[in-house]
C-alpha atoms as a PDB file:
ATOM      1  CA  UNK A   1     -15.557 -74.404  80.093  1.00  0.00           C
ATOM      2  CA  UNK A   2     -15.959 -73.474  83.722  1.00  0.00           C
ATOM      3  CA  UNK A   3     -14.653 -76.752  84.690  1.00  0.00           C
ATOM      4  CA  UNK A   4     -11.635 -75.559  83.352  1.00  0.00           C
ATOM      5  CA  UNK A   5     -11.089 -72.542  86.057  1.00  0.00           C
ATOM      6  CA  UNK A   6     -12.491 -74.803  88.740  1.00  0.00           C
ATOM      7  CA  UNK A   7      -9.855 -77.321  88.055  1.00  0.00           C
ATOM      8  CA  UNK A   8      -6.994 -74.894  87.783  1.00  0.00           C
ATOM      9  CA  UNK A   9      -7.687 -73.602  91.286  1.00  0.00           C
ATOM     10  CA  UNK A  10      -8.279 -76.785  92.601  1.00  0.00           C
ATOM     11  CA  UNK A  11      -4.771 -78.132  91.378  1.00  0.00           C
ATOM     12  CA  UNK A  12      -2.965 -74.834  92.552  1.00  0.00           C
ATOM     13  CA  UNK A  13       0.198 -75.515  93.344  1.00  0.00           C
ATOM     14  CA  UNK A  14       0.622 -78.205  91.261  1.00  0.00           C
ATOM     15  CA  UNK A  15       1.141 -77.314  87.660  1.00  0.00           C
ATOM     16  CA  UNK A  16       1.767 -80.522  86.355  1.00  0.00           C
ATOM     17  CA  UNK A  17      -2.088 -81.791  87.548  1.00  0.00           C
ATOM     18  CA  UNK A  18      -2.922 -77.935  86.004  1.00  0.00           C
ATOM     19  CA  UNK A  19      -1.572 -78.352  82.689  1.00  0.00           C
ATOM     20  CA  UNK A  20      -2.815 -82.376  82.021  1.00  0.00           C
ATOM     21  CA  UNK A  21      -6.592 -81.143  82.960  1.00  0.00           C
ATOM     22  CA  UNK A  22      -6.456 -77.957  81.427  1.00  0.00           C
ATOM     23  CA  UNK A  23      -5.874 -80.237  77.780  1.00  0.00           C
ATOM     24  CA  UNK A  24      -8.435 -82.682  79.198  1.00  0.00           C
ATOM     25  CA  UNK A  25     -11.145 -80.208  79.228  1.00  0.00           C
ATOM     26  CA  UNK A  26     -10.341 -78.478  76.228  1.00  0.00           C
ATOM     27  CA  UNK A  27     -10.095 -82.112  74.881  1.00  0.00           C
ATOM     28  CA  UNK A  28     -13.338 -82.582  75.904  1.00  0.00           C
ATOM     29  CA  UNK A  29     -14.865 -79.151  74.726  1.00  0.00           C
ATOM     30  CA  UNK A  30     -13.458 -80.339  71.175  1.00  0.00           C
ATOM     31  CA  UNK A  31     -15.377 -83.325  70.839  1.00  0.00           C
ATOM     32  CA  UNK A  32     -18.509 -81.737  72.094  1.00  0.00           C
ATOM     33  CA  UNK A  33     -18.449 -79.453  69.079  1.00  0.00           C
ATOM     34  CA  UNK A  34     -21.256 -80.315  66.369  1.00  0.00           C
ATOM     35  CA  UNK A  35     -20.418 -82.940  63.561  1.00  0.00           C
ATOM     36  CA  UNK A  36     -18.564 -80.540  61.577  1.00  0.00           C
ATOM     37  CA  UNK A  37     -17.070 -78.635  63.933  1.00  0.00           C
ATOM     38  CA  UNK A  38     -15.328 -80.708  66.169  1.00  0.00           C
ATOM     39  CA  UNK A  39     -13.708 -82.845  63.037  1.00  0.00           C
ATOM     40  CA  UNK A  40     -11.381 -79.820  62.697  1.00  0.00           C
ATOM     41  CA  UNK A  41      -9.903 -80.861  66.385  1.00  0.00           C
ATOM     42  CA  UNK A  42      -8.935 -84.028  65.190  1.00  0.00           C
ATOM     43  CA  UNK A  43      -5.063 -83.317  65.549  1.00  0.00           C
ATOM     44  CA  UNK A  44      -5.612 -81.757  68.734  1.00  0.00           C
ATOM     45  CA  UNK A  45      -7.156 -84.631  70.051  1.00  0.00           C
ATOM     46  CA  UNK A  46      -4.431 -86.810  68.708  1.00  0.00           C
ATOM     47  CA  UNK A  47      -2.011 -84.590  70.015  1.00  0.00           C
ATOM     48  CA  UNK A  48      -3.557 -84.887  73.160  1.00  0.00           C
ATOM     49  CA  UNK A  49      -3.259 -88.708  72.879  1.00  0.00           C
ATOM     50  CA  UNK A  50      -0.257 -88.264  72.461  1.00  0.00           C
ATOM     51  CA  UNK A  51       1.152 -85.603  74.458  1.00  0.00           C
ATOM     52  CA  UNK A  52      -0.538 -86.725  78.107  1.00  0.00           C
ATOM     53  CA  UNK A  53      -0.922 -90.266  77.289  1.00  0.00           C
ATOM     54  CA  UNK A  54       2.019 -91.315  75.526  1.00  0.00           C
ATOM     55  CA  UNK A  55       4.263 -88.991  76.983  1.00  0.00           C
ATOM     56  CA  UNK A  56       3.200 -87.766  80.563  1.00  0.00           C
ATOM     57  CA  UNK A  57       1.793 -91.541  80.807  1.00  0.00           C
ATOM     58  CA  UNK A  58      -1.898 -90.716  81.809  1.00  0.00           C
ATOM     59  CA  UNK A  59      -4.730 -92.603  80.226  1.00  0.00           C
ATOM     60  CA  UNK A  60      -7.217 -90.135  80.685  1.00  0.00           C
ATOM     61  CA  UNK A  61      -9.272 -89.874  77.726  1.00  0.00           C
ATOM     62  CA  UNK A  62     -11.440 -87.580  76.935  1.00  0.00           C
ATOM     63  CA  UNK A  63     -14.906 -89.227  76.687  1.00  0.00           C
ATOM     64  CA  UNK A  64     -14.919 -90.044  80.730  1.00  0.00           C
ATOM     65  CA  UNK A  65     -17.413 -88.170  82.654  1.00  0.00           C
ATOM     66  CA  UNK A  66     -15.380 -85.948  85.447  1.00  0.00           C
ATOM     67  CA  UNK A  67     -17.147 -83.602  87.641  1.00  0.00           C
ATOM     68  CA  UNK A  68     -15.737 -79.985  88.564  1.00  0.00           C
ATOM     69  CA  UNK A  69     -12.143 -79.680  90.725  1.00  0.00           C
ATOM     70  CA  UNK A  70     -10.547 -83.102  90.197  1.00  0.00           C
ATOM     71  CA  UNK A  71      -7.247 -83.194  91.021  1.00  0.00           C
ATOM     72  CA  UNK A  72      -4.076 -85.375  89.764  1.00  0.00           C
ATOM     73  CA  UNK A  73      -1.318 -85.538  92.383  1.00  0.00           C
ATOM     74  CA  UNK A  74       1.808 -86.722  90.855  1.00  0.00           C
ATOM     75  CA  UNK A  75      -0.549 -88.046  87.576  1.00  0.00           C
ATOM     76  CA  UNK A  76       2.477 -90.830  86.668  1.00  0.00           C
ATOM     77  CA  UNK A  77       1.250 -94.172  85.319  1.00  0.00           C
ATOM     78  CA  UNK A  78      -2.780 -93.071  85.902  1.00  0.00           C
ATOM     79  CA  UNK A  79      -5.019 -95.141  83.786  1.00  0.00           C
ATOM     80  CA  UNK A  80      -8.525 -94.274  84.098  1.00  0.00           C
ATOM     81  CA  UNK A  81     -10.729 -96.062  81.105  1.00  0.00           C
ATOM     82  CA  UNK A  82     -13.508 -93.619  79.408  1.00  0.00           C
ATOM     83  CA  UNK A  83     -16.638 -95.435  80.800  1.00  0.00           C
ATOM     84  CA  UNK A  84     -15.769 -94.454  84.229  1.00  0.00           C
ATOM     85  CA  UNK A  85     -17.519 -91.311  86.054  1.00  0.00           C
ATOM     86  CA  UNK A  86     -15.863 -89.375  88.464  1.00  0.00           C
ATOM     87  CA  UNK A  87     -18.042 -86.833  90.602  1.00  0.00           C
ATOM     88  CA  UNK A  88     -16.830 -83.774  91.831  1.00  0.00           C
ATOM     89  CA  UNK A  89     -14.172 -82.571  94.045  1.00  0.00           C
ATOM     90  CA  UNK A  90     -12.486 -85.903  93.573  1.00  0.00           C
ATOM     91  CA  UNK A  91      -8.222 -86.747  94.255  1.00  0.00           C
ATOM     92  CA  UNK A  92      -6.366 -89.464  92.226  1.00  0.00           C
ATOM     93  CA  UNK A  93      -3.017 -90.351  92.832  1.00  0.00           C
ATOM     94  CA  UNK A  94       0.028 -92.135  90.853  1.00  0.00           C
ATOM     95  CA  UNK A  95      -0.388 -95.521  89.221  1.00  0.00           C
ATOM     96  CA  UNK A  96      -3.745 -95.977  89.599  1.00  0.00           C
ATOM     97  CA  UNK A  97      -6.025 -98.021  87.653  1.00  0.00           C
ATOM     98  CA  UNK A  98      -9.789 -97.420  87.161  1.00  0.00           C
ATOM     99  CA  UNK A  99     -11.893 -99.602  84.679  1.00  0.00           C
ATOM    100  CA  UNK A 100     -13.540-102.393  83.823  1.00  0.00           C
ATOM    101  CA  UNK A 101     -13.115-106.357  83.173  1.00  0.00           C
ATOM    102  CA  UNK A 102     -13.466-108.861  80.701  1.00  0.00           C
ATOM    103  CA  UNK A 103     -16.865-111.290  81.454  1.00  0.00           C
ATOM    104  CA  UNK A 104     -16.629-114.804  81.761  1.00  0.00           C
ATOM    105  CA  UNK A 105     -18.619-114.718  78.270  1.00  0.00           C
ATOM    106  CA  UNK A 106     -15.678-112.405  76.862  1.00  0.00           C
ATOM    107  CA  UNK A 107     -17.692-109.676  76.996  1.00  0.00           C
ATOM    108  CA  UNK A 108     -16.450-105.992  78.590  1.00  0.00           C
ATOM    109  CA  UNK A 109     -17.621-105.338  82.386  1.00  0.00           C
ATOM    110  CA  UNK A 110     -18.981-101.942  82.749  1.00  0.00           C
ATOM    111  CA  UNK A 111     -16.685 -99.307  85.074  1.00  0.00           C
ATOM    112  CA  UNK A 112     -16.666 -98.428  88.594  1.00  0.00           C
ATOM    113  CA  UNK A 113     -18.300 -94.788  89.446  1.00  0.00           C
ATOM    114  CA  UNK A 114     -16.886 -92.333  92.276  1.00  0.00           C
ATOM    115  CA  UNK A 115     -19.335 -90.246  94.149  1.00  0.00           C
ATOM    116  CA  UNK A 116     -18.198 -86.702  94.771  1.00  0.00           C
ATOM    117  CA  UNK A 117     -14.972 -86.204  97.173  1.00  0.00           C
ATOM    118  CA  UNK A 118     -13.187 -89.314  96.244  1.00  0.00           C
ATOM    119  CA  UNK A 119      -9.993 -89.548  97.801  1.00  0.00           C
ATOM    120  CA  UNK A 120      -8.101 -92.380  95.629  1.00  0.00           C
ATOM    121  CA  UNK A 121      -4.703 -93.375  97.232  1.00  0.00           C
ATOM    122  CA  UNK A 122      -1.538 -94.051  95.070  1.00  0.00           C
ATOM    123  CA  UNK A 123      -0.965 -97.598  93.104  1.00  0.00           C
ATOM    124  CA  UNK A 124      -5.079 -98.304  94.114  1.00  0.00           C
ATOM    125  CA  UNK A 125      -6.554-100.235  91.747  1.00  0.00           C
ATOM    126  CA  UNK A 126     -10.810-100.035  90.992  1.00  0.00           C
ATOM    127  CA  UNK A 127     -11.715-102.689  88.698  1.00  0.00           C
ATOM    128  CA  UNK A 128     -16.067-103.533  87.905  1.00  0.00           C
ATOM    129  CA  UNK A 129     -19.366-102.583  88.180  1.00  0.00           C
ATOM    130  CA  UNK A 130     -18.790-100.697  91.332  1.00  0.00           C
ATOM    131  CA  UNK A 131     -19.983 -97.524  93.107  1.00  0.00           C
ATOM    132  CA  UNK A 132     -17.723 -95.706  95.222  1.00  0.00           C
ATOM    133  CA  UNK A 133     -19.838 -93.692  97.684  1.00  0.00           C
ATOM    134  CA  UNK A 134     -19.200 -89.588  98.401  1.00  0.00           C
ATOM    135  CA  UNK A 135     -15.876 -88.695 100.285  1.00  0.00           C
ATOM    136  CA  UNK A 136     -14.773 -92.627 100.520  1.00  0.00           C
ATOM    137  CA  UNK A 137     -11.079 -93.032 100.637  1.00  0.00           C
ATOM    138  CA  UNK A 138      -9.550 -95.755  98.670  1.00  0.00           C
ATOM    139  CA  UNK A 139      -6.422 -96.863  99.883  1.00  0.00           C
ATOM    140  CA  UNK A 140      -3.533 -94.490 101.618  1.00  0.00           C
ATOM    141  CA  UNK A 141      -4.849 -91.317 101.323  1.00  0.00           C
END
């Protein structure tokens, strides 16, 4: 739950980027809830779904691994699948894509990781097994 507090601050100013990570975390708290427990969140995580991905249009769901202070700068047409990890302290900007592939054998690729400080430009796409070292810069920053 701290996460939640570090990403507020870190989006300050910026209350769209607030709001969208604020129900990502608590997204994410839900489904970390024991068996029982977190089946009562279903229709918050649906309205999640809905709400931020359907709506806002950012695929961020909640099963990705994000480190502390990430922030969403104008978080239109984001699409980040849920196998990807994100460190810390990491920026990603509009229309973005972050995932993985289809094999040759048909199969699903595994997803890029981002080391902490990430600084991912707008319309940037990441697509593979790749690893994105600390503080890179992808694109226009």
């Amino acid at each position: 739950m701290n996460d939640i507090f570090q990403d507020w601050d870190a989006n300050r100013g910026n209350p769209k980027g607030q709001i969208v990570l604020l129900l990502f975390r608590l997204a994410q708290w839900v489904r970390a809830l024991p068996e029982p427990w977190w089946l009562l969140g279903v229709p918050y995580l649906a309205g999640y779904r809905v709400g931020v991905e359907w709506v806002l249009g950012i695929e961020l769901r909640f099963k990705t691994r994000v480190g502390p202070r990430l922030r969403l700068f104008h978080g239109q047409g984001l699409v980040v699948h849920e196998g990807t990890v994100i460190g810390a302290d990491c920026v990603l900007r509009q229309c973005t894509t972050i995932g993985n592939k289809t094999l040759a054998d048909g199969t699903a690729g595994t997803c890029p990781t981002l080391g902490d400080g990430v600084d991912v430009g707008a319309n940037a796409v990441i697509i593979g097994a790749i690893k994105i070292g600390d503080r890179a810069v992808i694109g226009a920053p």
